[in-house]
PDB file of N, CA and C in Angstrom:
ATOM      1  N   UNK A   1      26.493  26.653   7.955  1.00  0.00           N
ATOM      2  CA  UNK A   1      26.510  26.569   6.516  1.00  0.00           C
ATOM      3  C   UNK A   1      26.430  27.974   5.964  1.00  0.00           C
ATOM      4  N   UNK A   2      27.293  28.120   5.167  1.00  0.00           N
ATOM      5  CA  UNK A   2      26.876  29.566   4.423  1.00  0.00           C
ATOM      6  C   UNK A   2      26.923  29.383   3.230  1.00  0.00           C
ATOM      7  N   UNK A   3      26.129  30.230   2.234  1.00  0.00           N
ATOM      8  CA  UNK A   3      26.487  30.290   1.027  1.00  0.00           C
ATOM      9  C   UNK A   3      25.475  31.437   0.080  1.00  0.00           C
ATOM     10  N   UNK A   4      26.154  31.508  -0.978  1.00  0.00           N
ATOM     11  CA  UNK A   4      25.775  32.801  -1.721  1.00  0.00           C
ATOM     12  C   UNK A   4      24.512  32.717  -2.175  1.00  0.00           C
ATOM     13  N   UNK A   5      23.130  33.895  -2.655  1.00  0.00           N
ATOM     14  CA  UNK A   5      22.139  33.317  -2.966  1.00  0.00           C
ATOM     15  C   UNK A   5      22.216  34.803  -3.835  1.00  0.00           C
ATOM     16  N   UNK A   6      21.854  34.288  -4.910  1.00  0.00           N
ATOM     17  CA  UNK A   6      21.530  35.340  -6.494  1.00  0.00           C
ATOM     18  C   UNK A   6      20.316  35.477  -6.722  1.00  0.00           C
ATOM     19  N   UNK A   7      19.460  36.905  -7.190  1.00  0.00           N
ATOM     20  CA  UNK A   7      18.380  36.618  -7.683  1.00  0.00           C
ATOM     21  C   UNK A   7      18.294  37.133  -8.993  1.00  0.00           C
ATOM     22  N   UNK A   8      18.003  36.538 -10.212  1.00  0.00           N
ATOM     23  CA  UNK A   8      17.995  37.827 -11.249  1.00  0.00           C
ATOM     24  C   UNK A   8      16.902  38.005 -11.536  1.00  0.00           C
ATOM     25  N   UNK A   9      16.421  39.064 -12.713  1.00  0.00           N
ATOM     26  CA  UNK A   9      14.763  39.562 -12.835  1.00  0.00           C
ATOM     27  C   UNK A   9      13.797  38.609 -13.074  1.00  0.00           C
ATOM     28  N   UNK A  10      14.613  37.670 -12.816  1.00  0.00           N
ATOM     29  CA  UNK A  10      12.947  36.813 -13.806  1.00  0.00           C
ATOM     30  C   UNK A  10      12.500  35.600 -11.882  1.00  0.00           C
ATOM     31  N   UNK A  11      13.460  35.643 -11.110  1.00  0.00           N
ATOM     32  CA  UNK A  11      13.191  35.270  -9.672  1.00  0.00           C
ATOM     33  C   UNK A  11      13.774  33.900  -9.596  1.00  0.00           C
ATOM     34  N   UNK A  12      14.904  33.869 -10.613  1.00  0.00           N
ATOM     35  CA  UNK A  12      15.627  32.147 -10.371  1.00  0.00           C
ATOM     36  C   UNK A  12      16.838  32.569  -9.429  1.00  0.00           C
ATOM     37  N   UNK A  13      16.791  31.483  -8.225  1.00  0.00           N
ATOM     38  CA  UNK A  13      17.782  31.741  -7.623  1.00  0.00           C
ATOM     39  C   UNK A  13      19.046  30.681  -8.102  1.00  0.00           C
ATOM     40  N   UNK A  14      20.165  31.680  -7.663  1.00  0.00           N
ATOM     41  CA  UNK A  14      21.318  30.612  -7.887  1.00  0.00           C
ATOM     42  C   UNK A  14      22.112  30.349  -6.638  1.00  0.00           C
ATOM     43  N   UNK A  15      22.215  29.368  -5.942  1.00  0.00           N
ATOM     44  CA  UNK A  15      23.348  28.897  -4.459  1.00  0.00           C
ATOM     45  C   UNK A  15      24.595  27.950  -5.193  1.00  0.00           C
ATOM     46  N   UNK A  16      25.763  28.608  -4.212  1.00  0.00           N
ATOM     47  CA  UNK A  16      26.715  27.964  -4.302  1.00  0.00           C
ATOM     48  C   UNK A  16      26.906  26.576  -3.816  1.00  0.00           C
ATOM     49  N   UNK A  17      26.108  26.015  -3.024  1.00  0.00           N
ATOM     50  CA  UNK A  17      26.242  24.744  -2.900  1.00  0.00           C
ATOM     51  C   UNK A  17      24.553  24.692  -1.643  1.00  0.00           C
ATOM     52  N   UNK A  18      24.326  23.817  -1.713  1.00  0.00           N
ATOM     53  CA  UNK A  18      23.044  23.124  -0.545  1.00  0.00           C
ATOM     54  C   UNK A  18      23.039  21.744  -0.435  1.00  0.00           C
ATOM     55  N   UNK A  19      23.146  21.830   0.811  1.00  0.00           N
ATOM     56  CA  UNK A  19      23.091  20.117   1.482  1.00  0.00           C
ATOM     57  C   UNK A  19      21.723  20.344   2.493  1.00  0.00           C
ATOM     58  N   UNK A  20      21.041  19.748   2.182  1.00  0.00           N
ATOM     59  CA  UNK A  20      19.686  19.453   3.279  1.00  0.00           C
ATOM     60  C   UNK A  20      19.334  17.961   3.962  1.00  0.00           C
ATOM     61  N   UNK A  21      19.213  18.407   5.493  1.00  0.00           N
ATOM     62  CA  UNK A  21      19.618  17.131   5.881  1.00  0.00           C
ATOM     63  C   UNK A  21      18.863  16.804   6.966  1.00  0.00           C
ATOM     64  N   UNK A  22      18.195  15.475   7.561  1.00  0.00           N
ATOM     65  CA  UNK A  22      17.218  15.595   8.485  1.00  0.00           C
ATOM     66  C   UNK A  22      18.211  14.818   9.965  1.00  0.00           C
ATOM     67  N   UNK A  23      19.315  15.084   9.731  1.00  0.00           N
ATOM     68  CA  UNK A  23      20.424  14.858  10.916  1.00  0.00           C
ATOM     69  C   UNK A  23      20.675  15.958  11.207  1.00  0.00           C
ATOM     70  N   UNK A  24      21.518  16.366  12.601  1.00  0.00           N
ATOM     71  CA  UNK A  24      21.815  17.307  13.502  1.00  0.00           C
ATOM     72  C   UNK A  24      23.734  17.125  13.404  1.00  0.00           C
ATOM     73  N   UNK A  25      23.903  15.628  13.049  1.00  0.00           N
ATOM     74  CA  UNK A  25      25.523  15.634  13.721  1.00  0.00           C
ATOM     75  C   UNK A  25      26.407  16.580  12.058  1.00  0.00           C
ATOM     76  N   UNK A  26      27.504  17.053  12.665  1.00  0.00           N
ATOM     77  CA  UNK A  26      28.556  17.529  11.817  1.00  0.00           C
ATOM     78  C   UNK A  26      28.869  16.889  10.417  1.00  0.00           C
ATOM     79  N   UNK A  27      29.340  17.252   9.213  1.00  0.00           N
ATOM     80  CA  UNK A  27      29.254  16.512   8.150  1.00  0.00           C
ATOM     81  C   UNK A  27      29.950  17.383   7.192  1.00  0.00           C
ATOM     82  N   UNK A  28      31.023  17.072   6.245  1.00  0.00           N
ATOM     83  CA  UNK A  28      31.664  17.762   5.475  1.00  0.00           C
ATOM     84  C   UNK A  28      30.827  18.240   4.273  1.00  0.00           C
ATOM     85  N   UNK A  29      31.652  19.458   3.884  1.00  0.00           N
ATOM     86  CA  UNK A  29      30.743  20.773   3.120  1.00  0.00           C
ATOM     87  C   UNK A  29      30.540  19.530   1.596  1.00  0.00           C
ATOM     88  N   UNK A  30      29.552  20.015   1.330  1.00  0.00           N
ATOM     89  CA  UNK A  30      29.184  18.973  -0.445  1.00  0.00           C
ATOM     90  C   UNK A  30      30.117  19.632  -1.288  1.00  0.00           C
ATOM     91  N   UNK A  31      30.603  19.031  -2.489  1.00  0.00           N
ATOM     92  CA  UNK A  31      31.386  19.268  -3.672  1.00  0.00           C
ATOM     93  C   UNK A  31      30.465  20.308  -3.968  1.00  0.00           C
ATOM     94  N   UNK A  32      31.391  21.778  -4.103  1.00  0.00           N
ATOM     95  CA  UNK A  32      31.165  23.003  -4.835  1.00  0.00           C
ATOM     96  C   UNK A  32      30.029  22.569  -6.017  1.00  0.00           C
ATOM     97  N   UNK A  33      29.284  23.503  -6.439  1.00  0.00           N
ATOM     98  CA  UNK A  33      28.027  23.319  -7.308  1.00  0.00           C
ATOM     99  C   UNK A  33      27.382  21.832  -7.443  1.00  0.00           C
ATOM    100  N   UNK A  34      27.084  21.327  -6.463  1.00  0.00           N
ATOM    101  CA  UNK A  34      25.995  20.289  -6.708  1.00  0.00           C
ATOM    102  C   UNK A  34      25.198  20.794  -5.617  1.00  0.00           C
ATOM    103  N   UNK A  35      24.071  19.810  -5.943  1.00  0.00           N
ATOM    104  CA  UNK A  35      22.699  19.703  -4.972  1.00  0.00           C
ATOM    105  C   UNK A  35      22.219  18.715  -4.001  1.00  0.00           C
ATOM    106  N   UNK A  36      22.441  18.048  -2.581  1.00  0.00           N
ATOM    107  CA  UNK A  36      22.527  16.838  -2.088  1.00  0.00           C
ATOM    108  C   UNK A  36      21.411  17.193  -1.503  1.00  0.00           C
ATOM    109  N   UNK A  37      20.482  16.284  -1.638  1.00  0.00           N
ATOM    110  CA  UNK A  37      18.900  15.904  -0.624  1.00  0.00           C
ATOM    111  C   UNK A  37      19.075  14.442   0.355  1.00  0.00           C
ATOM    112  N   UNK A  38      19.370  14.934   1.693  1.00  0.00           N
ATOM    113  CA  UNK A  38      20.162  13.787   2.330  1.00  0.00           C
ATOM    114  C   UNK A  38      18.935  12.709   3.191  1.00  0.00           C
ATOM    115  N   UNK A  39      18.780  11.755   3.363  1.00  0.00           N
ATOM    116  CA  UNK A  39      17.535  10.787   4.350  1.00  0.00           C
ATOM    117  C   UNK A  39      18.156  10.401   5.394  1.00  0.00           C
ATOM    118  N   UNK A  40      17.620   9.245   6.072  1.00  0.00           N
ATOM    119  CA  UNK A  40      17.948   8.714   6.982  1.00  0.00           C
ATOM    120  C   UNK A  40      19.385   8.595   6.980  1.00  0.00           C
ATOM    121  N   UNK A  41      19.692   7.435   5.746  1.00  0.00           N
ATOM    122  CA  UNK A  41      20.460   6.454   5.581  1.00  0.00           C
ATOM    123  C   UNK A  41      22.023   6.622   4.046  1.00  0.00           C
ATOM    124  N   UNK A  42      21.423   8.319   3.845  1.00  0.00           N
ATOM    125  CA  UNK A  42      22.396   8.916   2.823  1.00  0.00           C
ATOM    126  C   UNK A  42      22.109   9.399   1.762  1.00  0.00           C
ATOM    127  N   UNK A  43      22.825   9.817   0.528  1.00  0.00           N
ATOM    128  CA  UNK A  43      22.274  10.728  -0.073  1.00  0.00           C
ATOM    129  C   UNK A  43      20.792  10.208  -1.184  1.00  0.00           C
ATOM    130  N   UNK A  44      19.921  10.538  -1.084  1.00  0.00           N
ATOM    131  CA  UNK A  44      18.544  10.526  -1.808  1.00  0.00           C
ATOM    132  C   UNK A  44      18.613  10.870  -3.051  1.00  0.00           C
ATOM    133  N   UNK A  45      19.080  12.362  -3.259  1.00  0.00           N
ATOM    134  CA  UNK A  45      19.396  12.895  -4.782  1.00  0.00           C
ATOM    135  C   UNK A  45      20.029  14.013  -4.405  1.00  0.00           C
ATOM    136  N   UNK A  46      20.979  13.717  -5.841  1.00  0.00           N
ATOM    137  CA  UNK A  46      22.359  14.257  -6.071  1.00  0.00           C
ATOM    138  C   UNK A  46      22.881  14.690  -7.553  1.00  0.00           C
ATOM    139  N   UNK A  47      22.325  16.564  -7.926  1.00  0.00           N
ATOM    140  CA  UNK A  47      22.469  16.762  -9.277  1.00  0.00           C
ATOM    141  C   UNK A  47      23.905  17.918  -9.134  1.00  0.00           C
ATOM    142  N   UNK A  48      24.998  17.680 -10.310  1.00  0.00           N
ATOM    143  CA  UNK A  48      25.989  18.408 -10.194  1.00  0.00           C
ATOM    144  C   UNK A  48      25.260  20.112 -11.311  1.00  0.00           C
ATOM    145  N   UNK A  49      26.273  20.896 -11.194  1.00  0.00           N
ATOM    146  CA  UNK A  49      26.157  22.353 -12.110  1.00  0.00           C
ATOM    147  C   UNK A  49      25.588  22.028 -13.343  1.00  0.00           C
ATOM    148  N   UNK A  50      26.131  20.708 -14.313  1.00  0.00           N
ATOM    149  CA  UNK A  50      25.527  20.593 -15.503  1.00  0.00           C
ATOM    150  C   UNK A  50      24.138  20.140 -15.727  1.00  0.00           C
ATOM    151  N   UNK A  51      23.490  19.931 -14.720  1.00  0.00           N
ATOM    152  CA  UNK A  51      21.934  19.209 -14.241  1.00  0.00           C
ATOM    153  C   UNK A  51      22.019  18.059 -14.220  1.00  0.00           C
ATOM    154  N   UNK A  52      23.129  17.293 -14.375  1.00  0.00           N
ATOM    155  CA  UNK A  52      22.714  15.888 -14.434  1.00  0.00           C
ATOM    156  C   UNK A  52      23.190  15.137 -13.230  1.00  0.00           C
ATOM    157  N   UNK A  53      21.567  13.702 -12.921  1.00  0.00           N
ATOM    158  CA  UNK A  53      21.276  13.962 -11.748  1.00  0.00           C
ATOM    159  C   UNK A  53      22.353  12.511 -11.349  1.00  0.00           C
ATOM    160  N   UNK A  54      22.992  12.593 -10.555  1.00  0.00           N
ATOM    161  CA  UNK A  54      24.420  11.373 -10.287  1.00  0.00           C
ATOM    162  C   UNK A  54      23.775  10.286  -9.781  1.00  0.00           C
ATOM    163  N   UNK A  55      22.678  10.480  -8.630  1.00  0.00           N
ATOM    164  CA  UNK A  55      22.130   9.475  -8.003  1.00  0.00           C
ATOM    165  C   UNK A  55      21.050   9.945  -7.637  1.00  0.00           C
ATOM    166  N   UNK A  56      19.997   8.920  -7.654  1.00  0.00           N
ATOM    167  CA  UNK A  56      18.920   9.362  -6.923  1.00  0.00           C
ATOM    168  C   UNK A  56      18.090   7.831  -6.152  1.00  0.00           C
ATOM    169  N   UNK A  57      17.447   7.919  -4.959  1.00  0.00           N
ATOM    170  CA  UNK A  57      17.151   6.950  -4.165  1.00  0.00           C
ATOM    171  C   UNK A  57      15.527   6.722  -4.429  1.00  0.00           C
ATOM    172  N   UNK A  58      15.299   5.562  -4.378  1.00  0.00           N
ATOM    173  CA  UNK A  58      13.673   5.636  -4.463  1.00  0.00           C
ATOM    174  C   UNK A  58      13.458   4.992  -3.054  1.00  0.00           C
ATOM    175  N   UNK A  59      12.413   5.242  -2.439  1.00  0.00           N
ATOM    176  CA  UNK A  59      11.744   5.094  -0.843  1.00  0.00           C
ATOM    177  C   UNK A  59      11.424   3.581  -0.910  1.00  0.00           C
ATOM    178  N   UNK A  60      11.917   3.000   0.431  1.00  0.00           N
ATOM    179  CA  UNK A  60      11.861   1.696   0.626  1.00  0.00           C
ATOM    180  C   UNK A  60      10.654   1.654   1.693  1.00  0.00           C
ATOM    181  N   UNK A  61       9.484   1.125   1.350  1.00  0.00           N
ATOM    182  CA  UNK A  61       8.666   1.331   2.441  1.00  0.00           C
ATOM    183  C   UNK A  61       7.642  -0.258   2.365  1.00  0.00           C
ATOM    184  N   UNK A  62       6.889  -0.153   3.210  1.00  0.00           N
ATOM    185  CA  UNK A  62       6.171  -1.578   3.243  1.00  0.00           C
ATOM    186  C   UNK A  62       4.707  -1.419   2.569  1.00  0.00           C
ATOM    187  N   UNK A  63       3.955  -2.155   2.182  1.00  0.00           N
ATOM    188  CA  UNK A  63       2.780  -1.748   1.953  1.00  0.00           C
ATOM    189  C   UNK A  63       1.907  -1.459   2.427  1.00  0.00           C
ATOM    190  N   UNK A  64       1.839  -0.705   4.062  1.00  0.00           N
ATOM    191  CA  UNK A  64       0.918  -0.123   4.836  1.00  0.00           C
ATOM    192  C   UNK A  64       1.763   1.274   3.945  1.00  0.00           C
ATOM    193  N   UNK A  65       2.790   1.271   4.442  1.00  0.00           N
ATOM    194  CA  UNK A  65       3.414   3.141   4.398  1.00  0.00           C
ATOM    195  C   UNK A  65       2.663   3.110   2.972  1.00  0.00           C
ATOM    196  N   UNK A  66       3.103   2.170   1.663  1.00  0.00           N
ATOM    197  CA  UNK A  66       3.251   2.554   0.532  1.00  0.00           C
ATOM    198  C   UNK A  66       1.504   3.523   0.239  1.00  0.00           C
ATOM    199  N   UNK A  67       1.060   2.827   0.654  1.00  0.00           N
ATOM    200  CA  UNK A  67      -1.007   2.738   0.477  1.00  0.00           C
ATOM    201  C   UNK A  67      -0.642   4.271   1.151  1.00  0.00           C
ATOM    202  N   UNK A  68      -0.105   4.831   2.197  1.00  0.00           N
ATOM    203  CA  UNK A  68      -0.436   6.357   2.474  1.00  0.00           C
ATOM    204  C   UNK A  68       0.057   7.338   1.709  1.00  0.00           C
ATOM    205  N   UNK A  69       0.990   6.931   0.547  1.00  0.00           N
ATOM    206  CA  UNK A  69       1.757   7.717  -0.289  1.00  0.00           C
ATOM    207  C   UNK A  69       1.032   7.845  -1.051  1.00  0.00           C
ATOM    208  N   UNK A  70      -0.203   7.278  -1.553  1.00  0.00           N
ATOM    209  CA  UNK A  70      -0.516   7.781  -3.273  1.00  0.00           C
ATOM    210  C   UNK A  70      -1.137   8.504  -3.720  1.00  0.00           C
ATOM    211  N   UNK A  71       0.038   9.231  -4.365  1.00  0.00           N
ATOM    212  CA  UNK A  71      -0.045  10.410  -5.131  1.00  0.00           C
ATOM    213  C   UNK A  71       0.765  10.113  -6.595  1.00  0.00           C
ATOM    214  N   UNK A  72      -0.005  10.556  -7.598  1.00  0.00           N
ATOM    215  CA  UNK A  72       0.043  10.112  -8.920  1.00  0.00           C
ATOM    216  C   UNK A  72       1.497  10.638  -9.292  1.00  0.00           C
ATOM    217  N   UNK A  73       2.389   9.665 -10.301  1.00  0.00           N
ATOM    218  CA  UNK A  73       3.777   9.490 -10.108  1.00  0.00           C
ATOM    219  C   UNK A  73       4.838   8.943  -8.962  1.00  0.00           C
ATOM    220  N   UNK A  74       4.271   8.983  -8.145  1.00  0.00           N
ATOM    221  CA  UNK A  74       5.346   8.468  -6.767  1.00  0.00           C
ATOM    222  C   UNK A  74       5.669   7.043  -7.464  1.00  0.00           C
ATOM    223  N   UNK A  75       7.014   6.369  -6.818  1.00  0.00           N
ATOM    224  CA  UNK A  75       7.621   5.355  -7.418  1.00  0.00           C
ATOM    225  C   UNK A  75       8.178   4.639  -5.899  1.00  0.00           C
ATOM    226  N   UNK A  76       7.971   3.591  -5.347  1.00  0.00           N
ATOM    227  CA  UNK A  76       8.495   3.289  -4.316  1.00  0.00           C
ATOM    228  C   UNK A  76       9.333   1.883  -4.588  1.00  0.00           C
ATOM    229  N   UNK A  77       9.982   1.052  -3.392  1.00  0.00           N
ATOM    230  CA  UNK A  77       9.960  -0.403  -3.536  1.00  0.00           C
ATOM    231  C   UNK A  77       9.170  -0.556  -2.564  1.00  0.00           C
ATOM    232  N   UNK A  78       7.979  -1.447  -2.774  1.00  0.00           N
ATOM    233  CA  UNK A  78       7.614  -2.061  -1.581  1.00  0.00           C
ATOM    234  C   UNK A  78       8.308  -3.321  -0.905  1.00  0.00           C
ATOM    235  N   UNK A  79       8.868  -3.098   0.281  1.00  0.00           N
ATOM    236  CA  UNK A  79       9.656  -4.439   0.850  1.00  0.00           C
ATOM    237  C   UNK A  79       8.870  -5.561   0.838  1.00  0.00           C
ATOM    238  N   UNK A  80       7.483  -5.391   1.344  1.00  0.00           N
ATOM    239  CA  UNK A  80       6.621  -6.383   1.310  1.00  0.00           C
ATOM    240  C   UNK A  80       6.705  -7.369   0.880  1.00  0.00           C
ATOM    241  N   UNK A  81       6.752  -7.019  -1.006  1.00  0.00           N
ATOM    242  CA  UNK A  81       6.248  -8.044  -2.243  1.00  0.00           C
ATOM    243  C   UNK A  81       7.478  -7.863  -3.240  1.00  0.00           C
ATOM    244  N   UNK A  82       8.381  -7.100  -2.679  1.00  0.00           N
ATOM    245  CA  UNK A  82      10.093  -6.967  -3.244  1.00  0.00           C
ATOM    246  C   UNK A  82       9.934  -6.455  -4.523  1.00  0.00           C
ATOM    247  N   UNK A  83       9.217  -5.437  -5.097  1.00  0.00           N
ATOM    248  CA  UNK A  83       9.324  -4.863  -5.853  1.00  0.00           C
ATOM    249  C   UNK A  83       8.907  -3.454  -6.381  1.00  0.00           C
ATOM    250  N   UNK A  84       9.547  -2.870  -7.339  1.00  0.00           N
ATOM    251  CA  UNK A  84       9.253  -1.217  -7.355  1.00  0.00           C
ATOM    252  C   UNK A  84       7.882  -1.225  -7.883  1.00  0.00           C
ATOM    253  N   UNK A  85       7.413   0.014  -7.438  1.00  0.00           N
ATOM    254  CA  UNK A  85       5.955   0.226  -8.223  1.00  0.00           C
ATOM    255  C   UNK A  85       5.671   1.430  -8.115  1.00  0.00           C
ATOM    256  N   UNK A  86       4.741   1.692  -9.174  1.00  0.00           N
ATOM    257  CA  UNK A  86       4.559   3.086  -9.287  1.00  0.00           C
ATOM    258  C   UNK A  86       3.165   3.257  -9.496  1.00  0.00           C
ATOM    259  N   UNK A  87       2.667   4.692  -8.506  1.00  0.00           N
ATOM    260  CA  UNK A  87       1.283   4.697  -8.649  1.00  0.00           C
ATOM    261  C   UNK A  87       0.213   5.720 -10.203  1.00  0.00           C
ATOM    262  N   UNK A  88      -0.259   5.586 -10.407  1.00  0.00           N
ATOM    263  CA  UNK A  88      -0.861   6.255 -11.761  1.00  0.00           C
ATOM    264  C   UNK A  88      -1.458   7.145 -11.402  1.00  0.00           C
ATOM    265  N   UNK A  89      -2.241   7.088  -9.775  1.00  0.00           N
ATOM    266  CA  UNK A  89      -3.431   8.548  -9.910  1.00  0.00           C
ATOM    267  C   UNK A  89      -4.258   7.066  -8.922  1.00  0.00           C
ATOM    268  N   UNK A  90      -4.356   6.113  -9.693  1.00  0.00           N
ATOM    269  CA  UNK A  90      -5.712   5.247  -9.595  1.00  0.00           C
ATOM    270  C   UNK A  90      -5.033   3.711  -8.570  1.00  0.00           C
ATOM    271  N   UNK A  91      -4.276   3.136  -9.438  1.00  0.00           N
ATOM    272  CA  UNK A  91      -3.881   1.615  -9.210  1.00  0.00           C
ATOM    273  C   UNK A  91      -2.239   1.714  -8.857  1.00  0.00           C
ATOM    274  N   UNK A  92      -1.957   1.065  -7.983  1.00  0.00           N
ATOM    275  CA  UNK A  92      -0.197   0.937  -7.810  1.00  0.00           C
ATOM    276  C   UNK A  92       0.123  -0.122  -8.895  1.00  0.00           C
ATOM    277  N   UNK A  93       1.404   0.118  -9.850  1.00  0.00           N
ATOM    278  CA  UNK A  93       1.453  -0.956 -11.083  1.00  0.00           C
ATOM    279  C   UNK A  93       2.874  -0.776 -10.869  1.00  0.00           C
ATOM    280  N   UNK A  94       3.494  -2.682 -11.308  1.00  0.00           N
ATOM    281  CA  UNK A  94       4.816  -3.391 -10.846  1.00  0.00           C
ATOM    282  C   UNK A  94       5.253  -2.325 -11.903  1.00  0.00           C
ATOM    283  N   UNK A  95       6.622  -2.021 -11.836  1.00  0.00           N
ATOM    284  CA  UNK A  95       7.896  -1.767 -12.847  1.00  0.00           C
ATOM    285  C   UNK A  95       8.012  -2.842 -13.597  1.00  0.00           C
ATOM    286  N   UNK A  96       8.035  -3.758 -13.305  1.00  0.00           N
ATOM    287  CA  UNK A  96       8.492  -4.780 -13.994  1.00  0.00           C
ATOM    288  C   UNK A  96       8.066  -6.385 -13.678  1.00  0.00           C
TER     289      UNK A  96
END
């Protein structure tokens, strides 16, 4: 992978493209100026040059995993009880 990295005075960097990925096999270069955060099972989140974000994945986990995640804001589905939830700091509470 290569790509350009800018710094200007104030320490914001700018890259021409980043794909991060927790696979090893070969995989075509991402569309020029976006941002791909890749998982198991494909892309997680995906923001183009104008910031806006195309897709983003929320974590499918069960309610053992979910109970080790909480940290205030996290948003999961629990497969468990088939639905999203999000934790406050304190209590995990349904979306809906």
């Amino acid at each position: 992978m290569s790509f350009t990295k800018l710094q200007d005075g104030r320490g914001v960097y700018s890259l021409d493209s980043i794909r991060l990925r927790n696979q090893r096999e070969a995989s075509n270069a991402p569309q020029a100026n976006t941002i791909e955060l890749y998982v198991k099972n494909g892309i997680l989140y995906q923001m183009n040059d104008q910031g806006i974000e195309q897709q983003i994945g929320i974590p499918v986990v069960n309610t053992a995993q979910k109970n080790s995640l909480a940290i205030a804001g996290v948003i999961v589905y629990d497969k468990d009880i088939g639905k999203h939830q999000g934790y406050d700091g304190t209590t995990w509470n349904d979306l809906y």
